[in-house]
Every structure is written in structure tokens, then in C-alpha cells.
PDB file of N, CA and C in Angstrom:
ATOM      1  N   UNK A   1     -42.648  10.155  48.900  1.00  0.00           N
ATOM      2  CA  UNK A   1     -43.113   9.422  47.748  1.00  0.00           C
ATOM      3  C   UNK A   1     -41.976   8.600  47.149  1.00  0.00           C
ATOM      4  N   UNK A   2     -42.352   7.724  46.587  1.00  0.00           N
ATOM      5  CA  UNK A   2     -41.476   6.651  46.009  1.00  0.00           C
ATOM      6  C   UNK A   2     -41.500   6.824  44.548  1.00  0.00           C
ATOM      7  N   UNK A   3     -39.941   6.767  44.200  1.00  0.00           N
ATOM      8  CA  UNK A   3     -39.959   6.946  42.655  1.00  0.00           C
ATOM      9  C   UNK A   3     -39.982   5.479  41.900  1.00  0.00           C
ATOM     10  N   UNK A   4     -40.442   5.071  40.837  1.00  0.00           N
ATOM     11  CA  UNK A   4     -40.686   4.182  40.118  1.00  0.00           C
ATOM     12  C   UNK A   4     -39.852   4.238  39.258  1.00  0.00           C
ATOM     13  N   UNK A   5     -39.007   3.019  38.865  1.00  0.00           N
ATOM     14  CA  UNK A   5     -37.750   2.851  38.399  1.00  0.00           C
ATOM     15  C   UNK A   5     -38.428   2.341  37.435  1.00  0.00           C
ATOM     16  N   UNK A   6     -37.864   2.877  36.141  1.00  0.00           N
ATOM     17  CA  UNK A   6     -38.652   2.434  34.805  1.00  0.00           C
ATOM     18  C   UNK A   6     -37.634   1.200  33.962  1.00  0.00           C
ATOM     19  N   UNK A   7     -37.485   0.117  34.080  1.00  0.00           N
ATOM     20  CA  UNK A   7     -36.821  -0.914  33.509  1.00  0.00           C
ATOM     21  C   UNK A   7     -37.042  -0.709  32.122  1.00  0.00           C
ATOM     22  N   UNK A   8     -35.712  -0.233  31.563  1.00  0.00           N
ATOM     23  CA  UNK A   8     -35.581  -0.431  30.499  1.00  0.00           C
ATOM     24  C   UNK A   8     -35.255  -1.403  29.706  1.00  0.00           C
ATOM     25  N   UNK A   9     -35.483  -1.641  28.587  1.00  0.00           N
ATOM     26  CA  UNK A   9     -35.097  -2.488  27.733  1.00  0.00           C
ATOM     27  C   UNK A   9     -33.788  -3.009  26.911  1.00  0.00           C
ATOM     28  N   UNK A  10     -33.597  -3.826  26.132  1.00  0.00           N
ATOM     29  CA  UNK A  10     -32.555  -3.513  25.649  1.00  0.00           C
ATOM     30  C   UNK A  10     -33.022  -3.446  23.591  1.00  0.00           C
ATOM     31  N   UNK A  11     -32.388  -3.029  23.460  1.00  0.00           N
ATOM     32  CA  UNK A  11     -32.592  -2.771  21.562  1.00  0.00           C
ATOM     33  C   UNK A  11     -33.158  -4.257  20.927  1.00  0.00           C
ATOM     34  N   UNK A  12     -34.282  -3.564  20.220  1.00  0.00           N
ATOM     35  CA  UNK A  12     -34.797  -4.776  19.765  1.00  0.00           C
ATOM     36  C   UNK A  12     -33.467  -4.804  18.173  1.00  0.00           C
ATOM     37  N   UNK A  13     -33.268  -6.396  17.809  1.00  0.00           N
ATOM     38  CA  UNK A  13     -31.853  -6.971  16.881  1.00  0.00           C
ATOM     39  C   UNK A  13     -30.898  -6.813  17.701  1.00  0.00           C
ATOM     40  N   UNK A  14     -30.422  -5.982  19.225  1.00  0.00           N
ATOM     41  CA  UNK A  14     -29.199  -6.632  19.245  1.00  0.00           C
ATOM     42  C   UNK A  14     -28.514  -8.005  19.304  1.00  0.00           C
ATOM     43  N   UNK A  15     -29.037  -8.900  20.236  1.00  0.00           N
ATOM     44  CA  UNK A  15     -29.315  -9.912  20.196  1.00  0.00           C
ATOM     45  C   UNK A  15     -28.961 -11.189  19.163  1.00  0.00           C
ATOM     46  N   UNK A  16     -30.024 -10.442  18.042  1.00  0.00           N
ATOM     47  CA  UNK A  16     -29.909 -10.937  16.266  1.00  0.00           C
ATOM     48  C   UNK A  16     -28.573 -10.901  15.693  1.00  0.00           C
ATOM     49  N   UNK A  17     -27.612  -9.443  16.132  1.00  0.00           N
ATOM     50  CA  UNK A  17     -26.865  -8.800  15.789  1.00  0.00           C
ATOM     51  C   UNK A  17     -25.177  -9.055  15.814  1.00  0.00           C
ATOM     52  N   UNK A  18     -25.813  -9.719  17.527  1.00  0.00           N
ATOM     53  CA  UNK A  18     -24.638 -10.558  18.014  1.00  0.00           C
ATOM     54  C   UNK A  18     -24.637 -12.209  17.853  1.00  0.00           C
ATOM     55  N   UNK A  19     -25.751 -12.752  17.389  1.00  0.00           N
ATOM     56  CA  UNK A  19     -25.778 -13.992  17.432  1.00  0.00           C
ATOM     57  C   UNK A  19     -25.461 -14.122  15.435  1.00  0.00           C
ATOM     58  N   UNK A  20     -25.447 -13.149  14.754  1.00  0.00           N
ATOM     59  CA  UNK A  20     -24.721 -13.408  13.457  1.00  0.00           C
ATOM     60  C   UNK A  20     -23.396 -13.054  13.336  1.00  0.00           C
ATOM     61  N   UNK A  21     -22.632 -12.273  14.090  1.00  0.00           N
ATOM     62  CA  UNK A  21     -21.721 -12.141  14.454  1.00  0.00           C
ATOM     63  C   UNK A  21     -20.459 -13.051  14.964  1.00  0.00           C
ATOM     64  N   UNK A  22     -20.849 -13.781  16.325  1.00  0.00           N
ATOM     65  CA  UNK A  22     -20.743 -15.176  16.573  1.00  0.00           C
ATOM     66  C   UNK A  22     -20.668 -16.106  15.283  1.00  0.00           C
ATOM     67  N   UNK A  23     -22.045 -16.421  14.721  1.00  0.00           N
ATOM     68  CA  UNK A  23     -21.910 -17.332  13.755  1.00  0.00           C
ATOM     69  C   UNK A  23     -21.163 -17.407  12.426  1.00  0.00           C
ATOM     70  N   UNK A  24     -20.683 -15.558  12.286  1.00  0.00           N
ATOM     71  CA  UNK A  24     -19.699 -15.486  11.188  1.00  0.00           C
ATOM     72  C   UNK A  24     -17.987 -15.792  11.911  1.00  0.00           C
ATOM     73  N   UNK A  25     -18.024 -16.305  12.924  1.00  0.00           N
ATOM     74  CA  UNK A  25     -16.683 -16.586  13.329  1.00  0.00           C
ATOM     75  C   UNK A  25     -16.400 -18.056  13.667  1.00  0.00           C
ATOM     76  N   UNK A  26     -17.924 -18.450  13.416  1.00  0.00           N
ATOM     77  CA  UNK A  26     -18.011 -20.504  13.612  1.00  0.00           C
ATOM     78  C   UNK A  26     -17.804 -20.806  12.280  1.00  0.00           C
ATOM     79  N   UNK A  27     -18.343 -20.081  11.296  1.00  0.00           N
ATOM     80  CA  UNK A  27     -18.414 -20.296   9.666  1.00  0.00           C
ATOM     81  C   UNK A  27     -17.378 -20.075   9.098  1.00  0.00           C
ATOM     82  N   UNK A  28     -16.688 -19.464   9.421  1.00  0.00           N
ATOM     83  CA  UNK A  28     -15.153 -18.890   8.389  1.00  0.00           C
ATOM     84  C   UNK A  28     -15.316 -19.302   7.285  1.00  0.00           C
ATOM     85  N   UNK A  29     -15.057 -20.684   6.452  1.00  0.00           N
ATOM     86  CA  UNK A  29     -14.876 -20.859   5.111  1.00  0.00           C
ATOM     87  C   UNK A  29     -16.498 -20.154   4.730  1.00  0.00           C
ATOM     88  N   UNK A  30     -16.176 -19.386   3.373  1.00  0.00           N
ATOM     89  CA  UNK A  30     -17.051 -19.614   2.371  1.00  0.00           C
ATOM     90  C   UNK A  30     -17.748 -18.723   3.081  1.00  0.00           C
ATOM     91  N   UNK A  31     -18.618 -18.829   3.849  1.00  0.00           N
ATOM     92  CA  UNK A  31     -20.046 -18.057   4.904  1.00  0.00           C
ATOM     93  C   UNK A  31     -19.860 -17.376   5.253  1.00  0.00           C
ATOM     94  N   UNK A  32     -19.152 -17.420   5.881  1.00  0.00           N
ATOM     95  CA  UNK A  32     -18.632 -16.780   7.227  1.00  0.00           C
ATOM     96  C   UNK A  32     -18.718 -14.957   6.878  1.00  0.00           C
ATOM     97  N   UNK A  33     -18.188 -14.685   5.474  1.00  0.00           N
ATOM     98  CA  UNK A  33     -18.393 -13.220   5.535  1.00  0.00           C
ATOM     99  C   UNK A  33     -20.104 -12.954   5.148  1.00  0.00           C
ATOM    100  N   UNK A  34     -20.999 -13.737   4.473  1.00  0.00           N
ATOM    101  CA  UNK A  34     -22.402 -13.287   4.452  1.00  0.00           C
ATOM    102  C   UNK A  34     -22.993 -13.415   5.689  1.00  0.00           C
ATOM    103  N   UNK A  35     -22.216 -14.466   6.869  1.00  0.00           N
ATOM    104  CA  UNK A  35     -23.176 -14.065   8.401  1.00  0.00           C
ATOM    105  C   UNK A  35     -22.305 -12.633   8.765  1.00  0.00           C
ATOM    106  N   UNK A  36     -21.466 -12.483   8.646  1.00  0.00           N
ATOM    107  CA  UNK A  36     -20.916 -11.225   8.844  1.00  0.00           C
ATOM    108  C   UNK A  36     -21.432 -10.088   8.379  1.00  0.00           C
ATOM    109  N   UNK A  37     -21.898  -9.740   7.022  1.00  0.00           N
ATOM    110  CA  UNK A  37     -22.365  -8.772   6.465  1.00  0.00           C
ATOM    111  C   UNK A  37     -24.109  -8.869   7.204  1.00  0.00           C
ATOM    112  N   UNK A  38     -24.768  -9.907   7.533  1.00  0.00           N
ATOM    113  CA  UNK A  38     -25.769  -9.976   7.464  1.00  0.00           C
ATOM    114  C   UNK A  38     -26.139  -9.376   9.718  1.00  0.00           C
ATOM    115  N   UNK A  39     -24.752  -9.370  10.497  1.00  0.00           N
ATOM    116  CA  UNK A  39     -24.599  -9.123  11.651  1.00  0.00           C
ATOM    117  C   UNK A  39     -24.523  -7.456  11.149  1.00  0.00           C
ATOM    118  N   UNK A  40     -23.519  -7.217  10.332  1.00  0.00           N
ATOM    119  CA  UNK A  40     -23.417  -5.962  10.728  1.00  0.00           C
ATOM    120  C   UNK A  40     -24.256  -4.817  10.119  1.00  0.00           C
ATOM    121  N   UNK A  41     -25.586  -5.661   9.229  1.00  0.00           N
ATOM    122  CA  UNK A  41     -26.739  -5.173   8.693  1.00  0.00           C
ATOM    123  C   UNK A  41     -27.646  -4.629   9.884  1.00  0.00           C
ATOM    124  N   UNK A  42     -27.668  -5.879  10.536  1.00  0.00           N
ATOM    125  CA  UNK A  42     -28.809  -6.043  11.918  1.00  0.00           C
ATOM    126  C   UNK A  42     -27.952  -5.176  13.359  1.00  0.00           C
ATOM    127  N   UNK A  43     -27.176  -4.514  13.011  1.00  0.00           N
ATOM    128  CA  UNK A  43     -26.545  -4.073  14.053  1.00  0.00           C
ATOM    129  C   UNK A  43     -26.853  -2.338  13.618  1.00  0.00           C
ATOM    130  N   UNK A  44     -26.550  -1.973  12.209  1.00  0.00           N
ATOM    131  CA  UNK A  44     -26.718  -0.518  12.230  1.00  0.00           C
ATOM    132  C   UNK A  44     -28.225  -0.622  12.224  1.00  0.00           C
ATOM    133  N   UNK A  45     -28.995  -1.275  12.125  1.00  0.00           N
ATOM    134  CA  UNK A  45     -30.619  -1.187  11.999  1.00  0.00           C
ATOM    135  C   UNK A  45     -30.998  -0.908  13.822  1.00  0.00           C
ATOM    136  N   UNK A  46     -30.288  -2.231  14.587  1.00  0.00           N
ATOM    137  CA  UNK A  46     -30.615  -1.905  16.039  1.00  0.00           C
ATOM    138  C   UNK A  46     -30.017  -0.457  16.271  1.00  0.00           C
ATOM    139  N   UNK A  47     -28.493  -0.158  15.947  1.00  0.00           N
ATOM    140  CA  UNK A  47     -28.266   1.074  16.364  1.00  0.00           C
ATOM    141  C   UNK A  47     -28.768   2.513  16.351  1.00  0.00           C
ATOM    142  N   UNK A  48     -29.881   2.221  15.243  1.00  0.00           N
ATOM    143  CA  UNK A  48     -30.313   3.614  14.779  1.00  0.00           C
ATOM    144  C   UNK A  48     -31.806   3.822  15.544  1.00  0.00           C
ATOM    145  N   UNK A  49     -32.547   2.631  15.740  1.00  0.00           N
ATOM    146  CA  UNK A  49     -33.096   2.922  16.709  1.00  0.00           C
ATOM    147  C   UNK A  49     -32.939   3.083  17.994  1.00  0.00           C
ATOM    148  N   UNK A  50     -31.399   2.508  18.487  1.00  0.00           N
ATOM    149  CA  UNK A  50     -31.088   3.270  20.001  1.00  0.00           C
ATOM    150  C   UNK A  50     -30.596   4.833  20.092  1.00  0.00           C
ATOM    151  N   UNK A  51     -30.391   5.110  18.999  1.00  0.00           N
ATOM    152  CA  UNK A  51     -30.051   6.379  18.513  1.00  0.00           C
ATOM    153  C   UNK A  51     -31.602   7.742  18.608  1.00  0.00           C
ATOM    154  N   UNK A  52     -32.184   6.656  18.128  1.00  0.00           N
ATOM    155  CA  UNK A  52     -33.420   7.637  18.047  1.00  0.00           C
ATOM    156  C   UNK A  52     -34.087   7.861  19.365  1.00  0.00           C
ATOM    157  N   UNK A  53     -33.940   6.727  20.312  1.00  0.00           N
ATOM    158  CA  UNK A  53     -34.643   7.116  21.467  1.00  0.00           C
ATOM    159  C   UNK A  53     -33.980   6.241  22.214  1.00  0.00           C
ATOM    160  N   UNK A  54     -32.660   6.953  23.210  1.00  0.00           N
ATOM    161  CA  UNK A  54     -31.672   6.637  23.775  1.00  0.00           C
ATOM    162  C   UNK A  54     -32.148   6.387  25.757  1.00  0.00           C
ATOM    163  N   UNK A  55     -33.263   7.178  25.983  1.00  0.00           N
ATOM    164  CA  UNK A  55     -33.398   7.010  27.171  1.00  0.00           C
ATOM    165  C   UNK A  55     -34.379   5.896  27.173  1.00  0.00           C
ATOM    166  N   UNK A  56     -35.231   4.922  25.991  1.00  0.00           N
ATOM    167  CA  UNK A  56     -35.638   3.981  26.405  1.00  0.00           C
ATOM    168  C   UNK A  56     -34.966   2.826  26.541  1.00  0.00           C
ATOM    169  N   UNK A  57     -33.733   2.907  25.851  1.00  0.00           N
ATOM    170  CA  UNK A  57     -33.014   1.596  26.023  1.00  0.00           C
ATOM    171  C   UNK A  57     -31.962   1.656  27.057  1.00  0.00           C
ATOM    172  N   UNK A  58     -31.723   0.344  27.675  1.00  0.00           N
ATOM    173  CA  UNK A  58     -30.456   0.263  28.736  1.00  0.00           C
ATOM    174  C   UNK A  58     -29.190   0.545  27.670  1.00  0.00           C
ATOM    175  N   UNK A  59     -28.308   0.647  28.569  1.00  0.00           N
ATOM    176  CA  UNK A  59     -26.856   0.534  28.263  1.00  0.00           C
ATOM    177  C   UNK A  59     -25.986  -0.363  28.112  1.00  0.00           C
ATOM    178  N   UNK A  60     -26.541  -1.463  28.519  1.00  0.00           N
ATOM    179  CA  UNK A  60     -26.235  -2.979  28.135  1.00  0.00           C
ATOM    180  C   UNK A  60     -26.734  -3.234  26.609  1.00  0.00           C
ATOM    181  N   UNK A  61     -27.629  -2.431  25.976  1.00  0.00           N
ATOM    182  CA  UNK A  61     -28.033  -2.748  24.160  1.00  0.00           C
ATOM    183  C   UNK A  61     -26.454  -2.074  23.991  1.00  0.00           C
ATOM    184  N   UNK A  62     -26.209  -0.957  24.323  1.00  0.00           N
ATOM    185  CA  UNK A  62     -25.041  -0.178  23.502  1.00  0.00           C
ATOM    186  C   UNK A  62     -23.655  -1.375  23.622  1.00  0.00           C
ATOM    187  N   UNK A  63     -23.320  -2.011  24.452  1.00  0.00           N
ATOM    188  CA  UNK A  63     -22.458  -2.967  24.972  1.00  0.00           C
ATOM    189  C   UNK A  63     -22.707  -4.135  24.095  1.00  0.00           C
ATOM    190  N   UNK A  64     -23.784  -4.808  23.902  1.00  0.00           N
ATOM    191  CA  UNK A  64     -24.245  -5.708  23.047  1.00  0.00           C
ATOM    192  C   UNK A  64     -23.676  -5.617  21.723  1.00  0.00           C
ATOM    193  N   UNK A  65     -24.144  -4.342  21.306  1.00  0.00           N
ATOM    194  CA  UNK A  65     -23.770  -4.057  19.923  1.00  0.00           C
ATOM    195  C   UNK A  65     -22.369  -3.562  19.468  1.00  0.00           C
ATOM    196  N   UNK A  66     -21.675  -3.206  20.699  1.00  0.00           N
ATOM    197  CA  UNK A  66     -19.985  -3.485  20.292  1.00  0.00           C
ATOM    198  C   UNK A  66     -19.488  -4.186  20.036  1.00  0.00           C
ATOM    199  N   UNK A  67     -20.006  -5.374  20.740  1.00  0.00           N
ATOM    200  CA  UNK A  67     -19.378  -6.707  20.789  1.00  0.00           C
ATOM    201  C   UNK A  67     -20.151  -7.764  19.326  1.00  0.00           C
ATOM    202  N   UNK A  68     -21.193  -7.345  19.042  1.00  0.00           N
ATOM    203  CA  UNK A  68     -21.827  -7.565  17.354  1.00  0.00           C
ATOM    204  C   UNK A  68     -20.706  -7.203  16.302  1.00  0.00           C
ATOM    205  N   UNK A  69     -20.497  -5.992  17.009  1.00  0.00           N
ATOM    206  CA  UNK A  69     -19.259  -4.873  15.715  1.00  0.00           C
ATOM    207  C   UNK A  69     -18.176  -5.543  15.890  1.00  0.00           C
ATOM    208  N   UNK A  70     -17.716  -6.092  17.212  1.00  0.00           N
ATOM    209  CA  UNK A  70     -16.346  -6.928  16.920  1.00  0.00           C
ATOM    210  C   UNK A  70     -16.405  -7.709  16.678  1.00  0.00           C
ATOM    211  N   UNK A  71     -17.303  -9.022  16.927  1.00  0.00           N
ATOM    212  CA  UNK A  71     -17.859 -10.457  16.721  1.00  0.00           C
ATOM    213  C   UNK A  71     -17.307 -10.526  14.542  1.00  0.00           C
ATOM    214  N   UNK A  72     -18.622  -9.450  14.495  1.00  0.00           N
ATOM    215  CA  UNK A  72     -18.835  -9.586  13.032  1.00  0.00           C
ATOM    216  C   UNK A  72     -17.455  -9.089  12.249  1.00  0.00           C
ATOM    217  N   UNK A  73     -16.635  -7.841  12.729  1.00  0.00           N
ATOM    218  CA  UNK A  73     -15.106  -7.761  12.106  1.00  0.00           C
ATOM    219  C   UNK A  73     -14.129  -9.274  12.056  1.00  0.00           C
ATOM    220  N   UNK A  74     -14.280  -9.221  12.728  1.00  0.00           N
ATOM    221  CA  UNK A  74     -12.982 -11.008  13.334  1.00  0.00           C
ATOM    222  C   UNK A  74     -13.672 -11.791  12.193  1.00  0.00           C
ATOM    223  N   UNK A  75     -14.795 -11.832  12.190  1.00  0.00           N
ATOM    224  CA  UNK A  75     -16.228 -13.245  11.127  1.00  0.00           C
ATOM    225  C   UNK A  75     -15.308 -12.735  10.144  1.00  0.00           C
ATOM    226  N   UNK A  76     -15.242 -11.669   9.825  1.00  0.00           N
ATOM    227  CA  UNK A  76     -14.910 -11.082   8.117  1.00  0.00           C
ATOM    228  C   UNK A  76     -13.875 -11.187   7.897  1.00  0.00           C
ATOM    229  N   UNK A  77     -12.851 -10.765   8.826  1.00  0.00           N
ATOM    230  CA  UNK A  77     -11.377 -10.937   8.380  1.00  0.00           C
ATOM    231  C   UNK A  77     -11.203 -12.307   8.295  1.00  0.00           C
ATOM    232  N   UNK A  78     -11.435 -13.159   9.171  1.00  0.00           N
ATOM    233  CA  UNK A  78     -11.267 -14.666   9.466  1.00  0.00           C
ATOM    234  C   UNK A  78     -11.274 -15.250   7.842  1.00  0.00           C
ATOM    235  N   UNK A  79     -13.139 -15.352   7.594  1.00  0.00           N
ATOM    236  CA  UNK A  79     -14.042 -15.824   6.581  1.00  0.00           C
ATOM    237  C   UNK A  79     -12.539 -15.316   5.155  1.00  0.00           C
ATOM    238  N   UNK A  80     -12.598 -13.965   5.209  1.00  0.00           N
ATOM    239  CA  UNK A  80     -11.610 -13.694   4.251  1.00  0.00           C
ATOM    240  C   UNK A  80     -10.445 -14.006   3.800  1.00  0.00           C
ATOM    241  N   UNK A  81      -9.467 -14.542   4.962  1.00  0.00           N
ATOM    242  CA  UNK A  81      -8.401 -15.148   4.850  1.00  0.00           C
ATOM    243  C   UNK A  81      -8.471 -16.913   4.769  1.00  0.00           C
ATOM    244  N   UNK A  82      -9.564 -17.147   5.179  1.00  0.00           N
ATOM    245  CA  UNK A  82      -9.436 -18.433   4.888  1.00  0.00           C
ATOM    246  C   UNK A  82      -9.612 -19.092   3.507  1.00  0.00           C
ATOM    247  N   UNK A  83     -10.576 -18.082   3.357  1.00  0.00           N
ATOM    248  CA  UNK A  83     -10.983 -17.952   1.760  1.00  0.00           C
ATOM    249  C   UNK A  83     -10.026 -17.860   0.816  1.00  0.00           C
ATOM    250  N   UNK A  84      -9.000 -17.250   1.118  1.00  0.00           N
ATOM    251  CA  UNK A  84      -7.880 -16.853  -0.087  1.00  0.00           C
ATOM    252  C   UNK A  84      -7.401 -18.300  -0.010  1.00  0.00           C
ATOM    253  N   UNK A  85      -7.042 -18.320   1.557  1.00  0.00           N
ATOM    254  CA  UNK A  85      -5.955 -19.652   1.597  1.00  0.00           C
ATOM    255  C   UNK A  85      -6.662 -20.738   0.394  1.00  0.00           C
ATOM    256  N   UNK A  86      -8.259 -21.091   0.811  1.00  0.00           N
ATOM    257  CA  UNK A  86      -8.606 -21.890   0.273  1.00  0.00           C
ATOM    258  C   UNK A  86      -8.389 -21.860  -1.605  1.00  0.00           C
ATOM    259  N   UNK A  87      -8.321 -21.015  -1.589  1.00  0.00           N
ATOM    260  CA  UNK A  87      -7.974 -20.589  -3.293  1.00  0.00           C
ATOM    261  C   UNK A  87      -6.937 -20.492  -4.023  1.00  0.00           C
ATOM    262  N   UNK A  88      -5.687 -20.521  -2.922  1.00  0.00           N
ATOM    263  CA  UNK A  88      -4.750 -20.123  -3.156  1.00  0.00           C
ATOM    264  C   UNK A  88      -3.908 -22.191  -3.431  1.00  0.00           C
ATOM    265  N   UNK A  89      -4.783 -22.762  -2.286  1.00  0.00           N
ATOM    266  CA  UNK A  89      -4.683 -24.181  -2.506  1.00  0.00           C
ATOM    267  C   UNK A  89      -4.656 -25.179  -3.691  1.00  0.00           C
ATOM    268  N   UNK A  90      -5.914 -24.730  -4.106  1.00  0.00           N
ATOM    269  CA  UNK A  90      -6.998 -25.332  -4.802  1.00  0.00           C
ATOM    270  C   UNK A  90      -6.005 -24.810  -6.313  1.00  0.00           C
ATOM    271  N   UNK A  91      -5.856 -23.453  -6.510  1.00  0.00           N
ATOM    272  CA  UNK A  91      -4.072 -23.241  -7.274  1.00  0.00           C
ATOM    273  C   UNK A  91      -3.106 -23.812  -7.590  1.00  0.00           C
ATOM    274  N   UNK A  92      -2.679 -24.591  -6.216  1.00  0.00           N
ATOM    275  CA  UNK A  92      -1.274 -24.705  -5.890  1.00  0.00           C
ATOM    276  C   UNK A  92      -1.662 -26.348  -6.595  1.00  0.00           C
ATOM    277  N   UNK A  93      -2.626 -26.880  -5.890  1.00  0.00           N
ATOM    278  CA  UNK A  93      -3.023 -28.630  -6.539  1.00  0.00           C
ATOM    279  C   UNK A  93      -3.023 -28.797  -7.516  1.00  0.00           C
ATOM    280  N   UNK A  94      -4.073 -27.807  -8.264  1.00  0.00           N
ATOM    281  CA  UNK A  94      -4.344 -28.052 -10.613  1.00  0.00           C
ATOM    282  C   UNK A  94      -2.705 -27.679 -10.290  1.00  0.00           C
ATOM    283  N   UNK A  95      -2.008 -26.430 -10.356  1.00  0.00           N
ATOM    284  CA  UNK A  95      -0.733 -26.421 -10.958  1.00  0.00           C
ATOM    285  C   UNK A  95      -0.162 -27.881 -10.520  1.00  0.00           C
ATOM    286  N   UNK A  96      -0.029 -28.365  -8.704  1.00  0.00           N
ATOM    287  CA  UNK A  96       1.006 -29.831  -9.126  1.00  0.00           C
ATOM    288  C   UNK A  96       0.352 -30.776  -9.907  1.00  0.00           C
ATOM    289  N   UNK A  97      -1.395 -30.833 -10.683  1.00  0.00           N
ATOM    290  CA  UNK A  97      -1.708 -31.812 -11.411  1.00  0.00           C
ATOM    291  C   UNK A  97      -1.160 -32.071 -12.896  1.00  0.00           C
ATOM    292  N   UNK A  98      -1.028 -30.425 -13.064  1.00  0.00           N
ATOM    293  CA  UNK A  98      -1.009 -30.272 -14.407  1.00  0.00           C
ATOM    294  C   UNK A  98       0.761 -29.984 -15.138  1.00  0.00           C
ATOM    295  N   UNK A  99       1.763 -30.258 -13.909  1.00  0.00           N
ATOM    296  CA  UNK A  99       3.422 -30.127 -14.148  1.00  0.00           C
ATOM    297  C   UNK A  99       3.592 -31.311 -15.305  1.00  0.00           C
ATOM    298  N   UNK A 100       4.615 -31.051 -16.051  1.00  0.00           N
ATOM    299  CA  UNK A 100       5.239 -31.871 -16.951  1.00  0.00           C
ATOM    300  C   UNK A 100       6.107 -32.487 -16.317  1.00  0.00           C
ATOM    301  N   UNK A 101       5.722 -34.107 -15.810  1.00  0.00           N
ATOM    302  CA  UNK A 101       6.994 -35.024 -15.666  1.00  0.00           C
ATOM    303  C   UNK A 101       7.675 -35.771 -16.546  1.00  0.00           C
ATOM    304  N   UNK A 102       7.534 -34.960 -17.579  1.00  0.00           N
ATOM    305  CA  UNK A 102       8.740 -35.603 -18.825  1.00  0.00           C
ATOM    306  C   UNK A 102      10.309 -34.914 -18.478  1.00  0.00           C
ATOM    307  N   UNK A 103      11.009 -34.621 -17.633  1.00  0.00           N
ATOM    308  CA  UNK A 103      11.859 -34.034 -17.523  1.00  0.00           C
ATOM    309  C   UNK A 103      13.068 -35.014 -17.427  1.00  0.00           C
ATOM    310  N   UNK A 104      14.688 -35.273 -17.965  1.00  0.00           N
ATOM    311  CA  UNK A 104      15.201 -35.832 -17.489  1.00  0.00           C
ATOM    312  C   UNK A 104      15.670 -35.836 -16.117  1.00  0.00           C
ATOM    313  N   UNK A 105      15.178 -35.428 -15.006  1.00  0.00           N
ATOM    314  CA  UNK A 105      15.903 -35.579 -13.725  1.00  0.00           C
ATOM    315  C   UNK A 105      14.372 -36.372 -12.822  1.00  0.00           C
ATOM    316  N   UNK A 106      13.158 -36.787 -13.681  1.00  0.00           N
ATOM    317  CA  UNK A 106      12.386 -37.095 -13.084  1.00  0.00           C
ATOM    318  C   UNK A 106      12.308 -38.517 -12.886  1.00  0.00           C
ATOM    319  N   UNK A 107      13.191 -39.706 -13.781  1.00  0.00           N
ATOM    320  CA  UNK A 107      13.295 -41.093 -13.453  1.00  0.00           C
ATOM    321  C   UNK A 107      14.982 -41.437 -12.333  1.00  0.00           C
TER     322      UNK A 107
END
């Protein structure tokens, strides 16, 4: 008799999970950490249903969703540091707008 190989699936959101992930690392300024938070929302949601019933899904969902978990870390740190920079700029400009060039060493 012949055994029937049951093709499994892969996690329904990983997919979702990794493609916000990705997009929190195209977005950096500003976004970049709400596609991030919003990857690694859709990632513990897929995970808990591969959790719950582990022999219907392939092992390629579990692989998927590592790479969601790293996608979306890098989105966040990225998004985050760019963010400061950007603030830290935007600082640095009002202060050179707002210097006193009444100084004698300034003519």
C-alpha cells in the first residue's frame, strides 16, 4: 500500500508578517517602527497558531517567521535611529537659526 503524503501548509499571516517586516526596513524615517510593530503583531498571531497545531503546518512557516522577527527588529532599530538623527537635526538648525550674530569677532 501506498502512503499519502499530506502537503502541508504554511501558517496563515506569515507571509503578512514578513512582508511588514520588509516594509519596516524600506520605511525607516518616521514609519518604519509602526510597520514594524504592526509585523511583529502579525507574527505572534501566526505563531500561536503554529503553536497550537504544529503537525499541520510545514517548517518552512517556522523559517518564515524568523526571518519576520528579524526583518521587523532591523525595521525598528533602523526606523529608531533615524528618527533621533532626524531630531537631533532639526535641533541642531532652530539652534544655528536662532545664534546671536552680534558678537565682535562676527564682522
Amino acid at each position: 500500500m501506498e502512503e499519502q503524503k499530506v502537503k502541508k501548509q504554511i501558517v496563515p499571516g506569515a507571509f503578512s508578517a514578513m512582508f511588514w517586516g520588509i516594509s519596516s526596513i524600506m520605511a525607516m524615517y518616521m514609519f518604519g517602527w509602526v510597520a514594524s510593530i504592526v509585523g511583529f503583531s502579525k507574527r505572534s498571531a501566526a505563531l500561536k497558531l503554529y503553536e497550537e497545531n504544529p503537525s499541520m503546518y510545514s517548517e518552512k512557516s517556522l523559517s518564515i517567521l524568523r526571518t519576520a522577527k528579524t526583518c521587523s527588529m532591523i525595521g525598528l532599530f533602523v526606523s529608531i535611529f533615524s528618527t533621533i538623527i532626524l531630531v537631533l537635526y532639526i535641533v541642531f538648525m532652530v539652534w544655528m537659526a536662532t545664534r546671536n550674530y552680534y558678537s565682535p569677532y562676527y564682522y
